[in-house]
Protein backbone atom coordinates (compact mmCIF):
# COMPACT_ATOMS: atom_id res chain seq x y z
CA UNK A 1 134.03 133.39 88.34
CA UNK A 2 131.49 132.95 85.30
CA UNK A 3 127.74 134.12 85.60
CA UNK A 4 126.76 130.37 85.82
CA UNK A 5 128.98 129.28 88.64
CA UNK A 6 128.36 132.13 90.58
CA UNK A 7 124.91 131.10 90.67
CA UNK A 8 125.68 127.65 91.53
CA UNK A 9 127.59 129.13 94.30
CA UNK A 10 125.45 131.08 95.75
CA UNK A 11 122.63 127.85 95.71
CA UNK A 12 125.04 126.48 97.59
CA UNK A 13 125.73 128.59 100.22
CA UNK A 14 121.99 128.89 100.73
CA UNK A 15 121.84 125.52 101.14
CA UNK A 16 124.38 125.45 103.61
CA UNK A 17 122.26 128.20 105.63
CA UNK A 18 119.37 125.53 105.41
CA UNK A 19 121.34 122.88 106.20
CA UNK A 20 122.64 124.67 109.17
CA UNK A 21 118.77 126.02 110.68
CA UNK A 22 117.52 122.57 109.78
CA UNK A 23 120.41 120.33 111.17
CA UNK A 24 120.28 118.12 107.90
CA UNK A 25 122.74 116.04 107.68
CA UNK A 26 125.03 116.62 105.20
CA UNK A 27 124.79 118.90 101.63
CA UNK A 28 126.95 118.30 98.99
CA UNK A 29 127.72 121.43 96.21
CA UNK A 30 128.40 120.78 93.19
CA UNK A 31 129.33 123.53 89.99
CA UNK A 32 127.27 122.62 86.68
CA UNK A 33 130.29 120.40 85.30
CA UNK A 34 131.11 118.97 88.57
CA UNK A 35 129.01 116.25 89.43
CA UNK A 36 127.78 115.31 93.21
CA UNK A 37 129.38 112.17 94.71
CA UNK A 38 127.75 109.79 96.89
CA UNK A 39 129.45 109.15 100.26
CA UNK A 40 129.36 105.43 101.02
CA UNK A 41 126.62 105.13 104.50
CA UNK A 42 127.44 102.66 107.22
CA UNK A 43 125.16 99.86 107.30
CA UNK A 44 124.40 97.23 109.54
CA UNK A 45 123.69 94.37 107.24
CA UNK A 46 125.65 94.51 104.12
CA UNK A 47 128.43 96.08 102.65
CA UNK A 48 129.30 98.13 99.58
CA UNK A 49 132.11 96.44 97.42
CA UNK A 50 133.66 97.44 94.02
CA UNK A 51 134.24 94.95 91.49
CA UNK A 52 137.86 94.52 90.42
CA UNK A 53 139.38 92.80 87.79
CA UNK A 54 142.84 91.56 87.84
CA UNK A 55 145.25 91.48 84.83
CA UNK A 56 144.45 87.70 84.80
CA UNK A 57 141.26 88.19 84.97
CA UNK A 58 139.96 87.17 88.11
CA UNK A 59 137.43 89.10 89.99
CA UNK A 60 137.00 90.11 93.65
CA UNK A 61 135.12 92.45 95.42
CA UNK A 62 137.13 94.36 98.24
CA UNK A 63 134.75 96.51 100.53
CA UNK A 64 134.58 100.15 99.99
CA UNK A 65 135.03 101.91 103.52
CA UNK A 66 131.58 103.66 105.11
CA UNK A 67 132.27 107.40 104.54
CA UNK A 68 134.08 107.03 101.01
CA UNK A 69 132.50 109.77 98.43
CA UNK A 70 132.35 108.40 94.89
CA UNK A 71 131.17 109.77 91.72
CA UNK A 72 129.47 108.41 88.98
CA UNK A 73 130.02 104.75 89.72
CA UNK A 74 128.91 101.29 88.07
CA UNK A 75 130.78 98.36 89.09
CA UNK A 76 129.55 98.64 93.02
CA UNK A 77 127.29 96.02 94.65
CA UNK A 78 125.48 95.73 98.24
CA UNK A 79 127.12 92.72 99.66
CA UNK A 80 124.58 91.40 102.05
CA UNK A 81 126.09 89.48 104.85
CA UNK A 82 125.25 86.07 105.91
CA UNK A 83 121.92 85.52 106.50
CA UNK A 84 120.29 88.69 105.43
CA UNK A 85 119.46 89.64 101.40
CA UNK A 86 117.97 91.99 99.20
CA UNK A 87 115.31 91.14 96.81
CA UNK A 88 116.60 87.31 97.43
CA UNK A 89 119.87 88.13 96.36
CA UNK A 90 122.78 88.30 98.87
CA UNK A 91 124.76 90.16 96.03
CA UNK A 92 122.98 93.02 94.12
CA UNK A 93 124.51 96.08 91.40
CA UNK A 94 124.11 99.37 92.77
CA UNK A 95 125.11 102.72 91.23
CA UNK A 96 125.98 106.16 91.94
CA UNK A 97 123.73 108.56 89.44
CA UNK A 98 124.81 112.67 90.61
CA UNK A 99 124.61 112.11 94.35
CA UNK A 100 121.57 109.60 94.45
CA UNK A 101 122.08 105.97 94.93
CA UNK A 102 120.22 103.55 92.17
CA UNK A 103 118.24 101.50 93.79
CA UNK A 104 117.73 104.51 96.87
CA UNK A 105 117.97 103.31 99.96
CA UNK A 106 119.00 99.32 99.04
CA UNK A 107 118.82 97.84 102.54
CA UNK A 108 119.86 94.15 103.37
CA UNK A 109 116.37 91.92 105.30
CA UNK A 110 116.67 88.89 107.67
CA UNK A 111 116.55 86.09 105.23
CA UNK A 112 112.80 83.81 105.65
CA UNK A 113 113.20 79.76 105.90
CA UNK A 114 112.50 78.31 102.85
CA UNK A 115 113.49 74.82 102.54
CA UNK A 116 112.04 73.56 105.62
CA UNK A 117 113.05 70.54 107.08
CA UNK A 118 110.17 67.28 106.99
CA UNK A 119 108.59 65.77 109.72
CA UNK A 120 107.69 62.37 109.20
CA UNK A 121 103.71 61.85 108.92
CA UNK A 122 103.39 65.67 109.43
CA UNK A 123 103.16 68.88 106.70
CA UNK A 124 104.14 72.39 108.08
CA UNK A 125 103.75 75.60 105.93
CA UNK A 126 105.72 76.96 102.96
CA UNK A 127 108.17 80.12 103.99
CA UNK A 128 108.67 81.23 107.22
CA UNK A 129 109.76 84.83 108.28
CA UNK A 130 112.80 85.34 110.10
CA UNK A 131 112.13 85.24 114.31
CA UNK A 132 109.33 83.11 113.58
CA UNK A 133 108.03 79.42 114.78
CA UNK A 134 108.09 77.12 112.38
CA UNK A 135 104.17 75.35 112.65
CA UNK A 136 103.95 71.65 112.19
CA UNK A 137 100.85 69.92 111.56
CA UNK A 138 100.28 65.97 111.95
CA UNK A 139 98.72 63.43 109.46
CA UNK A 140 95.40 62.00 110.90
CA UNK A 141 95.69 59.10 112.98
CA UNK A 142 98.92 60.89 114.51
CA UNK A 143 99.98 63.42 117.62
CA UNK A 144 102.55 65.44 117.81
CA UNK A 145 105.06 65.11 120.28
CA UNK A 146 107.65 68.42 121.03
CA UNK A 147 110.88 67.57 122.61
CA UNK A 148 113.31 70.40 123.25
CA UNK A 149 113.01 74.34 121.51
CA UNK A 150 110.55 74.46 119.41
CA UNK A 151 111.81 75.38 115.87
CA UNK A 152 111.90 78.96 114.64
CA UNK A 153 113.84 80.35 111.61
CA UNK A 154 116.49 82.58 112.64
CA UNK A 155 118.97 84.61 109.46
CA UNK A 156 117.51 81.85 107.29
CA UNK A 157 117.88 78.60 108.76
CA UNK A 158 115.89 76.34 111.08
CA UNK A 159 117.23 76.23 114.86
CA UNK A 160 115.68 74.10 117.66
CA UNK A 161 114.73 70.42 117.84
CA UNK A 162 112.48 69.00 115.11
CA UNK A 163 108.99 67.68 116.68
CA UNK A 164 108.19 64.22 116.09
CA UNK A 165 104.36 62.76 114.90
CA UNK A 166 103.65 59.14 116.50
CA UNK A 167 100.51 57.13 115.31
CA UNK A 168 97.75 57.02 118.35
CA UNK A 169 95.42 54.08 118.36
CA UNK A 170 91.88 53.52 118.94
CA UNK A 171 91.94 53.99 122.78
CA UNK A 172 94.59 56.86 122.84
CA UNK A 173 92.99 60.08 123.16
């Protein structure tokens, strides 16, 4: 064993003598040439695919199984599933850089309603965050009448019943 390894070594076994009075959660060891991988964590939102080219040239994106240690890698992405994104995106490039994921810690969020559906005579208010109520206002001259659940935006679309605005007159209060 060279001088240099040896060293390397024996940060690693210290390390694992942390890692074991500590109860972190996992250390990986690597010799100066060797590089660390990055094992693949399980998430609850998204995915972690590899892009693949065919001889033909068509591309797909098969899932790369929680647990999987890679090195070095480029063509991975966090596959958001439906509903959720990151940074707007449902598909984003990740790498592997020596152990560390690029972007750290890329975590899929509970998608906000943006196109919001109209209400005749009434205006409600630009995006609204997942698990909330969507708020409706009517014009003047018009009440708002609620039939049903009232809307809320739930993985990025509008559930419940729509409210509808009728036009009161002079002696309706």
């Amino acid at each position: 064993m060279r001088r240099q390894e040896a060293r390397s070594s024996m940060k690693c076994w210290t390390f694992l003598v942390l890692q074991l009075l500590t109860s972190v959660a996992e250390v990986t060891c690597a010799t100066p040439r060797q590089k660390s991988p990055c094992e693949v964590p399980m998430l609850r939102n998204s995915l972690i695919v590899e892009e693949k080219t065919d001889r033909w040239g068509k591309t797909t994106y098969p899932q790369v199984p929680p647990g999987t240690p890679l090195l070095e890698k480029n063509n991975l992405f966090l596959k958001c599933k439906k509903g959720y994104e990151y940074n707007g995106r449902s598909l984003t490039r990740i790498s592997c850089r020596d152990g560390h994921w690029d972007p750290p810690q890329p975590w899929c969020k509970e998608k906000p309603c943006g196109n919001l559906p109209k209400v005749k005579n009434a205006q409600v208010i630009g995006t609204v965050p997942h698990g909330q109520e969507l708020q409706y206002t009517c014009n003047r001259e018009y009440r708002l009448i609620s039939s049903g659940i009232t809307p809320y935006c739930w993985l990025g679309k509008v559930v419940g019943t729509l409210p509808k605005c009728h036009q009161t007159f002079c002696n309706e209060t």
